[in-house]
Every structure is written in structure tokens, then in C-alpha cells.
Protein backbone atom coordinates (compact mmCIF):
# COMPACT_ATOMS: atom_id res chain seq x y z
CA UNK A 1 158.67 118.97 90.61
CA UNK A 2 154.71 119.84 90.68
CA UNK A 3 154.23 123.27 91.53
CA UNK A 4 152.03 123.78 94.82
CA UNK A 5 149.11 126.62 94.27
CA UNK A 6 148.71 128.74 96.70
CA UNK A 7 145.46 128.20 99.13
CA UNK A 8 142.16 129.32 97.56
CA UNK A 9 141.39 132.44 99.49
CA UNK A 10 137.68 133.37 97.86
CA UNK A 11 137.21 129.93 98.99
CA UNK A 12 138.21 130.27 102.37
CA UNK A 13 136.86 134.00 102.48
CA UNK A 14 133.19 132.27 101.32
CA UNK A 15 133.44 129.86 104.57
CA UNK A 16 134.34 132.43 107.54
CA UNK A 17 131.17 133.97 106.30
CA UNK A 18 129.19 131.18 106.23
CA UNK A 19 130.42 130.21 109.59
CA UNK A 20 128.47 133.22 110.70
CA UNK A 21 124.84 132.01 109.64
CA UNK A 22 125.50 129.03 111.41
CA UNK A 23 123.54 128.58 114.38
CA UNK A 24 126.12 129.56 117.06
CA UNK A 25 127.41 132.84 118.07
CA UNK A 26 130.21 133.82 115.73
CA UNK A 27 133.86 132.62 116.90
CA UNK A 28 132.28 130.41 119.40
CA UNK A 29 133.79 127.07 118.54
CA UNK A 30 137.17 129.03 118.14
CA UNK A 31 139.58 127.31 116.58
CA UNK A 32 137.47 124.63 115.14
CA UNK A 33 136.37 127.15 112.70
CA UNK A 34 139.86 128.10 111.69
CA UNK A 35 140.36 124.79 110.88
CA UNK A 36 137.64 124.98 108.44
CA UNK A 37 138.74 127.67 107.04
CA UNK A 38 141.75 126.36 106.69
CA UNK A 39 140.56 123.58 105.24
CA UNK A 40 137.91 125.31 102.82
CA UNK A 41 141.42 127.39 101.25
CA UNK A 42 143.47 124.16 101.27
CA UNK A 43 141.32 122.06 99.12
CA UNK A 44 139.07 124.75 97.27
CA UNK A 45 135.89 123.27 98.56
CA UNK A 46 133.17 125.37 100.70
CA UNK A 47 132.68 122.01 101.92
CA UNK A 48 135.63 120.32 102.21
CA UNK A 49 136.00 116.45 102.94
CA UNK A 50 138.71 114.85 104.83
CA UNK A 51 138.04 111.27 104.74
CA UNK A 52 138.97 108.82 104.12
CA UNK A 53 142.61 109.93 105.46
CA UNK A 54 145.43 107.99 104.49
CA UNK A 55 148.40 107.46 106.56
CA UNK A 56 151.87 106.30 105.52
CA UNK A 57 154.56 104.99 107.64
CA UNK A 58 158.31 105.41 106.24
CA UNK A 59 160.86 102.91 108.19
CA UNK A 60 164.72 103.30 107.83
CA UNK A 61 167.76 102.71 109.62
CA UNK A 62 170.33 105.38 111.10
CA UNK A 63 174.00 104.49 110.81
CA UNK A 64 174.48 106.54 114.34
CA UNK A 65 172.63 103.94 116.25
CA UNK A 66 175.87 102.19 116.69
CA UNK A 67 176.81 104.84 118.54
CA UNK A 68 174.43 103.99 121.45
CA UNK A 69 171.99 107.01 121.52
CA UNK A 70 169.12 104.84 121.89
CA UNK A 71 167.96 102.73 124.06
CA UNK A 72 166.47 100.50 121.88
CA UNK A 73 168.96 98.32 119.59
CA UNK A 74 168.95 98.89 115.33
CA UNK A 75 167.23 95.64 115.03
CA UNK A 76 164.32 96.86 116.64
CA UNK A 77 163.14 98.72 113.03
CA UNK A 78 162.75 95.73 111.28
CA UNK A 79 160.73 93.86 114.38
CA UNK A 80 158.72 97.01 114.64
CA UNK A 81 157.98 97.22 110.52
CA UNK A 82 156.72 93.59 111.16
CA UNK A 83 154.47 94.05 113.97
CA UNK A 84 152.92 97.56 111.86
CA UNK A 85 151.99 94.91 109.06
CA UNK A 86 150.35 92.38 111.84
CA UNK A 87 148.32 95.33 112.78
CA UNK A 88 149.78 95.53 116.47
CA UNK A 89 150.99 98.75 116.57
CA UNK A 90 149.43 101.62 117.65
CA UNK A 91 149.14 103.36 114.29
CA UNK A 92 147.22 100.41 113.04
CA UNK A 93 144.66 100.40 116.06
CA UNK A 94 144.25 104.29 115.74
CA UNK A 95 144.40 103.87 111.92
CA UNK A 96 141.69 101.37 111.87
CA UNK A 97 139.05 103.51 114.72
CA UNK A 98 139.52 106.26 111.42
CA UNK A 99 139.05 103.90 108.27
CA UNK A 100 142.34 105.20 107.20
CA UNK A 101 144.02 103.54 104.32
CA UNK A 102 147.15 102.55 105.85
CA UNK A 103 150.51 102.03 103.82
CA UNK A 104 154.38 100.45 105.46
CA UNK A 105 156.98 101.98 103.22
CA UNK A 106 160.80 100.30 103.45
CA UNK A 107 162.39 103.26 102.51
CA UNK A 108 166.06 102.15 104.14
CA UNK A 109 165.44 99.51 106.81
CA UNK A 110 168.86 97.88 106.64
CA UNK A 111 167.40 94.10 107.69
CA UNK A 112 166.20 92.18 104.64
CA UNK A 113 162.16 92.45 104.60
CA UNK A 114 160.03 90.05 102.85
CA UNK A 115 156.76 88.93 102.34
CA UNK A 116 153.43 91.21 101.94
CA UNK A 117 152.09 93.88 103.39
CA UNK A 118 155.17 96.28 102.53
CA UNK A 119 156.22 98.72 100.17
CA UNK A 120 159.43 97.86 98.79
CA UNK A 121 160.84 101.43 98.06
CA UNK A 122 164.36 101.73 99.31
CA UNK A 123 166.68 103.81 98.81
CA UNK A 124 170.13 102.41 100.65
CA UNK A 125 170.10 99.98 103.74
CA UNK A 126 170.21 102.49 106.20
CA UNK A 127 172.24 105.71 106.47
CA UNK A 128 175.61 105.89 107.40
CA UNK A 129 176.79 107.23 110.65
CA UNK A 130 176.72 111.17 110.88
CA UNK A 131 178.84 110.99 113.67
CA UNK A 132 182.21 110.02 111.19
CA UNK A 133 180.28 110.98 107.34
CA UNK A 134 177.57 112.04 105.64
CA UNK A 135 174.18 110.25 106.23
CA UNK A 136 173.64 109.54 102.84
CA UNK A 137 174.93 111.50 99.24
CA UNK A 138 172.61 114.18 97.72
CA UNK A 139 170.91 112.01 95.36
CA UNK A 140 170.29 109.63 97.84
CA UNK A 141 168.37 111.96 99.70
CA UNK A 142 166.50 113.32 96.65
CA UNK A 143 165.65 109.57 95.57
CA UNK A 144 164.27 109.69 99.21
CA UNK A 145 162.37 112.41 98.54
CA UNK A 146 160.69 111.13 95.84
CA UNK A 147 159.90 107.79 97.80
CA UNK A 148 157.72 109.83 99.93
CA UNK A 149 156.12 111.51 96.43
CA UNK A 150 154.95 108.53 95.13
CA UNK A 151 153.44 107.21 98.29
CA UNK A 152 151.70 110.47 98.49
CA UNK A 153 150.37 110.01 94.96
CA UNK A 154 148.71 106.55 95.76
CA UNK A 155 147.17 107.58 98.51
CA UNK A 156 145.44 110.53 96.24
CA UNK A 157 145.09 107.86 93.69
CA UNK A 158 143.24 105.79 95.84
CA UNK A 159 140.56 108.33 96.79
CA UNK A 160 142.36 110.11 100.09
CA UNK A 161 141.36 112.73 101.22
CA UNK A 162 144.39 113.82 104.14
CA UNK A 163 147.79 112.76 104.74
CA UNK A 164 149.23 111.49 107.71
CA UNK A 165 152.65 110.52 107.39
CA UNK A 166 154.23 108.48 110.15
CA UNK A 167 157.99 106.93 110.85
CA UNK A 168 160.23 104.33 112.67
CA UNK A 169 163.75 104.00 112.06
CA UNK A 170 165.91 103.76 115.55
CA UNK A 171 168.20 106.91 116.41
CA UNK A 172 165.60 109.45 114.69
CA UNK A 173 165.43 111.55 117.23
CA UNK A 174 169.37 111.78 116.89
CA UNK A 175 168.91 112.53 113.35
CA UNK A 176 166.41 115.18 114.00
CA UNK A 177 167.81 116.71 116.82
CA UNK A 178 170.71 117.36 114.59
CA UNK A 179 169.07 118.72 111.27
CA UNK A 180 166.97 121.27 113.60
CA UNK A 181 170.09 122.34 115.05
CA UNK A 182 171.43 122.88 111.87
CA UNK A 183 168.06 124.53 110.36
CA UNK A 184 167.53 126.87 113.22
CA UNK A 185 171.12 127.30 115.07
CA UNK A 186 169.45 126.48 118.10
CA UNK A 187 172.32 125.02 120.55
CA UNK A 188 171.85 121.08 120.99
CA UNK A 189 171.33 120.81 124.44
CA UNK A 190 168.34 122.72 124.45
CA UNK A 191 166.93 120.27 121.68
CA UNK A 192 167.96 116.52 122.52
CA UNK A 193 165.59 114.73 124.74
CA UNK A 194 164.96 111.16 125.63
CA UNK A 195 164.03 110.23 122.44
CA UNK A 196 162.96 106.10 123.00
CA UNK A 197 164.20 106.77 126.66
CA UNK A 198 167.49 106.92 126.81
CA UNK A 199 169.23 109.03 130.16
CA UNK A 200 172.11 109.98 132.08
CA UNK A 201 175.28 109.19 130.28
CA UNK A 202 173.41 108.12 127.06
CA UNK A 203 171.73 110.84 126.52
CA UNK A 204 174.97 113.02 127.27
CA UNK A 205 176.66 110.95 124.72
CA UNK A 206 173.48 111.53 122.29
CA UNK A 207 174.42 115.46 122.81
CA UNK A 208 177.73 115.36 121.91
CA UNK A 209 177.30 112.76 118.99
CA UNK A 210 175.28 115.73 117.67
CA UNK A 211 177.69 118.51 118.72
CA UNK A 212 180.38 116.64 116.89
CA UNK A 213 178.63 115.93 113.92
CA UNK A 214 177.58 119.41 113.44
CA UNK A 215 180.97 121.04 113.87
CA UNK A 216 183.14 118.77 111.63
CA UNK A 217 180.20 119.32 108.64
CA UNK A 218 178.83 122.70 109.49
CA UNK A 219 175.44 122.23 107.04
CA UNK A 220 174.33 125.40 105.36
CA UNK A 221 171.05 126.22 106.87
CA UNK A 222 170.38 127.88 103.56
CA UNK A 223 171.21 124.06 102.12
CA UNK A 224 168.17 122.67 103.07
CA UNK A 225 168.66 119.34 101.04
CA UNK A 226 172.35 119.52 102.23
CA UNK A 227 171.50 119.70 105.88
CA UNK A 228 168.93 116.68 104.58
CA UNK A 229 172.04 114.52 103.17
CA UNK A 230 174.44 115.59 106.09
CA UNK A 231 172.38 114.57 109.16
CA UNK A 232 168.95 112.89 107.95
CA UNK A 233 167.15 109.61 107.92
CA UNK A 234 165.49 108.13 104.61
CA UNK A 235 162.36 108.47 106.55
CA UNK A 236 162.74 111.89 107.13
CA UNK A 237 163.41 112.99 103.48
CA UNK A 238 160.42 110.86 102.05
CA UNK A 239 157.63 112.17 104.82
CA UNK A 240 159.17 115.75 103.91
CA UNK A 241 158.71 114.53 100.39
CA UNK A 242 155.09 112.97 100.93
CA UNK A 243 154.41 116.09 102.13
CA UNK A 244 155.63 118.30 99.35
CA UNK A 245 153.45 115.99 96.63
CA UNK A 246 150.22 116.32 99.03
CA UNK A 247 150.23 119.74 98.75
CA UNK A 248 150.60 119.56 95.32
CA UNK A 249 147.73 117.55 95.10
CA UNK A 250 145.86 119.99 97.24
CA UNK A 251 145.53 117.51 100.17
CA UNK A 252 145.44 118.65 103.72
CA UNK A 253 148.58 117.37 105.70
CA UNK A 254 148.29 116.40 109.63
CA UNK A 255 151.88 116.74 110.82
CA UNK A 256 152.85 114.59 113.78
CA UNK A 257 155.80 114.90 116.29
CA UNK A 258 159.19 116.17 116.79
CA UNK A 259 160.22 114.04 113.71
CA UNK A 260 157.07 114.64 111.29
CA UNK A 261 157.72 118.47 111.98
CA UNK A 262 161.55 118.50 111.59
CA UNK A 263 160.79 116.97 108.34
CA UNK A 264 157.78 119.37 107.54
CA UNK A 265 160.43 122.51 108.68
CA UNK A 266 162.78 120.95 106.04
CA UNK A 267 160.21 120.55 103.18
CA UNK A 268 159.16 124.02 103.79
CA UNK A 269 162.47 125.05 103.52
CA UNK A 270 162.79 123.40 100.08
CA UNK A 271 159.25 124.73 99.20
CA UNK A 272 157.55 127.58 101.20
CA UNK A 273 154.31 127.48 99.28
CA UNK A 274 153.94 124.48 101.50
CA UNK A 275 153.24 125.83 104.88
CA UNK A 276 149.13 126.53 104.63
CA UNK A 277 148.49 122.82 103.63
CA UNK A 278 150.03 121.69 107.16
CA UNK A 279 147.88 121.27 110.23
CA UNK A 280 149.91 120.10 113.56
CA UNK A 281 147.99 117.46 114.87
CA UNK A 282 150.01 117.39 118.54
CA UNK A 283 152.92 118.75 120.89
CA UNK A 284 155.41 116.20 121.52
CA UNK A 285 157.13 115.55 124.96
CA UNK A 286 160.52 115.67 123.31
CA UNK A 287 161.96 119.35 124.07
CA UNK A 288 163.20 119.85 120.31
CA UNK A 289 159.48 119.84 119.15
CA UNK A 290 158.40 123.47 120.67
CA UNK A 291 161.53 124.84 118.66
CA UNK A 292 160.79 123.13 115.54
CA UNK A 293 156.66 124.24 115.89
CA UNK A 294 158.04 127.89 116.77
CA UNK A 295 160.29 127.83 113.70
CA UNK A 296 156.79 126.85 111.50
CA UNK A 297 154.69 129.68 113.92
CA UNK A 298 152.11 126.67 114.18
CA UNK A 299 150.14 125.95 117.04
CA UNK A 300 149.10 121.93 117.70
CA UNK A 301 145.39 121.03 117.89
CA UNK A 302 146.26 118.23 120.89
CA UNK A 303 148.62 118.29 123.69
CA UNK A 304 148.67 114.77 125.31
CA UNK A 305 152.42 114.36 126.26
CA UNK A 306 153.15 111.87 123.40
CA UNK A 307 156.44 110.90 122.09
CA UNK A 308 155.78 107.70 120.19
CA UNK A 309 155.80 108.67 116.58
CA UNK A 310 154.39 106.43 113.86
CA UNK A 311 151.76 109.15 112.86
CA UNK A 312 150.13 108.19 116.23
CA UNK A 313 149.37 112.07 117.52
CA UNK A 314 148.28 113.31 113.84
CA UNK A 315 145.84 110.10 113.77
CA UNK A 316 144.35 111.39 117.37
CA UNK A 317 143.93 114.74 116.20
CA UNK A 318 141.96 113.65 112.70
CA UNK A 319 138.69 113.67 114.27
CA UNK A 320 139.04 117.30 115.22
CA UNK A 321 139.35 118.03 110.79
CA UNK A 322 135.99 115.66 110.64
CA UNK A 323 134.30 117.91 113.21
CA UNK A 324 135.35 121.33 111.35
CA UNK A 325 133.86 119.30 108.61
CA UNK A 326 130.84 118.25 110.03
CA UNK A 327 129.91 121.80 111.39
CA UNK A 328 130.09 123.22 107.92
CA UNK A 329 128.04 120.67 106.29
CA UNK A 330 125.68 119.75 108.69
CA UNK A 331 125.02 122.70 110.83
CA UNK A 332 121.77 124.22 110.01
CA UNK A 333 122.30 128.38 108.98
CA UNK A 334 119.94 130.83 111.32
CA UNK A 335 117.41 130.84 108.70
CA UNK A 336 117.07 127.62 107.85
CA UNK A 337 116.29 127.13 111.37
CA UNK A 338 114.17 129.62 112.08
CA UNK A 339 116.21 130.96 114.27
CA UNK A 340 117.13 134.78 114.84
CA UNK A 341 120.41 136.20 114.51
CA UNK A 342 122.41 138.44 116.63
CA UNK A 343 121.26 141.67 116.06
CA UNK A 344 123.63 144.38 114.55
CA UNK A 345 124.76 146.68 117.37
């Protein structure tokens, strides 16, 4: 497994100083020159480049949709995997407004895909139903892992400069909802949310599908690829995988929503050297998401009430890493200017 350095601090300890000479009061675009900072440590550049960003989607199928916590039926993943390589999704329309290289992984869909515009990397057809078994065995969800690896190393291959990682596989938010339970020991009901929309008695059923599961397998929170192989999705090991080999790479990461970060709270369980590569690109609607963002101490850069996945939040928020770029390399200093500085007091 590549080893992930940690962040370059010189680096980053060069670039809060230059952020200084710039012509603004120091601190005054606030967080937007954390990000830089961030940024400057993550890829050990004083002027670090984010584009072009490539995003990867990861679609699977969950065994526990036949257990009717969604609202949306199993066959839905494959229609939806279709309609990302037409371009009609959401993903692609954001994805396209960023020039972002944008890649469909079959990591587990469980319909029979064909034809271009997908990469054929799967690991099983689906998981099987945490609610009576395992999702998958231990291998499987290290050969899931590694799915999300090598996407992550062709996106870096082909010149990327940020990952976005994205996913649709129907009952996800089941699968989640139960590995953050797991992970934290957070009680359920204070974690399961609508997910696709589901309410009332289906989304008391989702609950105790979860409560169930978790009591007749009691994952070891110290287990993080057991919790992983108990309760995951396919396209929750490879984007906690994809994000594992970005850092690596020294690649910034833009984490989406509840599912993106229950994936990134698993890889950095596997790996904590991970943690400074992530940025969180948005706050979900779904109520798990502020546990699994407190359990990472991160703070999103957007808060728009989202709760579509795909990578959809993390692609709104990418402009905000081009402006933290754009102020370091484009900004003119106080002297350059011919402008005074605040005067030492």
C-alpha cells in the first residue's frame, strides 16, 4: 500500500506569509486563505494548481434494498449509471461547467452493463443483504478498495489535479447509516434520514433494518475494514480507496455528502495520515452527515441543503479551491503594487 507523506508544512508555513503581502488586510478573506494553505501543504507547491479536477463516480448495488428502505427500486442503479454516461445527470452538467475529467466506475452494479462509456471494474454483483449476512467477505471489500486505487491513479495519470469522488448504488444511505453507527456508536435513530425520500413506516423499517443488523454482527469499531465488509457498499470501499491512493499521490480530495464522508471516516480509520488531504466540499441534509463531519472535526465550505450524492456538492464547492488558487497566484503583493502596508503597531 503507498505510504501517504505527511503535508509539507515549510510549504504551507511559506504561503500564510505570503498571504500577508497580498494586497488585503491579513485574514480578510478568512477561510479562503486556509484553504490555500491547505492546499500549498497538501501538494508542496507555493502555488498550488487544482485543475483540471477529476471526478469519479463508483455505482453498486446493496443486497438490503430488498428490504424496502428506499424509495426508489434496485433497478434504478443501472438506469441511473446509463443516464451518467448520456451526460444527463447532474454530475455531468456540474462536471462539464468545471472541465473535469469525468470517469463511471461499475464497481458492483448487479444489472449487466454494456457498451462504452464505463469502467468495467467489479467486484461482485451487488452486496448481499446486511440485514440476514455480511455485505460482502473481507477480500471482497479490499478488492473494492483497490477499485477505487486504480481509478484514482488514472485520474493522476491523466494530468488531475483534485479528486472528487462521487456514488450511486440504491440503499446507500442504509449502508452508511449503519457503518457510522458502527464507527462512532452513535445510536441509529439519531443517524437515518430520508435518504432518496423514503418516510413514515419506511423509514421506521430503514431504522430497525439497521438496529438489527448491527446487533446480530456487532462490527469492531477498531475493525475498520471489518465494519467495511459487515455493513458496506462496493462504492463505499472504492471512494474510501480512491481516496487513500490520492493522497498518496499528493492530490487534494473534495469530499462530498453523508456517503463520500462515511467513506472518508472509514479510510481515515484505515489510514490517519489521510485526514489533511480532505477538504469537505458541503453539509448534507441527511442528519447522519453532521455526526460523520464531527467525527473528522471538519467544517464544509458550502451549505446548500443537498442530499443528492454523485459528487454533486464537492463539484459546487471546486470553484472555491480555484479562487484560493487564484488569490495566491494572481494577487499582486503590497509592493508590487505600490501600495503601503499596515503599519506595525
Amino acid at each position: 500500500m503507498p505510504t501517504i507523506a505527511p503535508p509539507d508544512a515549510a510549504c504551507a508555513e511559506r504561503v500564510a506569509r505570503y498571504l500577508d503581502t497580498l494586497t488585503k488586510p491579513p485574514g480578510s478573506l478568512g477561510r479562503l486563505e486556509a484553504l490555500a494553505v491547505a492546499l500549498a501543504g497538501i501538494t508542496g507547491e507555493d502555488f498550488p494548481r487544482v485543475t483540471p479536477p477529476g471526478v469519479v463516480v463508483f455505482a453498486a448495488d446493496h443486497g438490503v434494498a430488498e428490504e424496502g428502505v428506499s424509495a426508489f427500486p434496485q433497478s434504478v442503479t443501472a438506469q441511473m449509471v446509463a443516464n451518467f454516461v448520456a451526460g444527463g445527470a447532474a454530475i455531468n452538467a456540474f462536471a462539464r461547467r468545471l472541465g473535469a475529467r469525468l470517469e463511471v466506475v461499475d464497481t458492483g452494479v448487479a444489472a449487466d452493463l454494456s457498451g462504452a462509456g464505463i469502467v468495467h471494474d467489479r467486484v461482485r454483483s451487488g452486496t448481499a443483504n446486511l440485514a440476514r449476512e455480511d455485505a460482502m467477505r473481507r477480500d471482497e471489500a479490499e478488492a473494492a478498495l483497490a477499485v477505487g486505487r486504480r481509478a484514482a491513479g488514472r485520474a493522476a495519470e491523466a494530468g488531475c489535479r483534485c479528486l472528487i469522488a462521487g456514488e450511486m448504488g440504491i440503499a446507500n444511505t442504509t449502508a452508511s447509516s449503519a457503518m457510522l453507527a458502527a464507527l462512532t456508536g452513535t445510536p441509529v435513530a439519531e443517524l437515518v434520514g430520508p435518504g432518496t425520500g423514503v418516510s413514515g413506516d419506511a423509514l421506521a423499517r430503514k431504522r430497525a433494518v439497521i438496529e438489527a443488523a448491527l446487533a446480530e454482527r456487532a462490527p469492531d469499531p477498531a475493525d475498520p475494514l471489518g465494519v467495511l465488509a459487515a455493513l458496506g457498499g462496493l462504492e463505499i470501499a472504492a471512494m474510501a480507496g480512491a481516496y487513500l491512493e490520492a493522497a498518496a499521490r499528493r492530490l487534494p480530495v473534495l469530499v462530498d455528502g453523508f456517503i463520500a464522508t462515511v467513506a472518508a471516516l472509514t479510510a481515515c480509520r484505515l489510514d490517519p495520515a489521510l485526514r489533511p488531504y480532505l477538504i469537505f466540499g458541503h453539509r448534507a441534509r441527511e442528519p447522519g452527515h453532521a455526526r460523520a463531519l464531527a467525527a473528522l472535526e471538519a467544517e464544509p465550505l458550502l451549505d446548500l441543503e443537498l442530499r443528492l450524492g454523485e459528487g454533486t456538492g464537492a463539484a459546487l464547492a471546486f470553484p472555491l479551491l480555484e479562487a484560493a488558487t487564484a488569490m495566491l497566484g494572481e494577487m499582486a503583493t503590497f509592493a508590487d503594487a505600490g501600495v503601503d502596508g499596515r503599519e506595525a503597531t
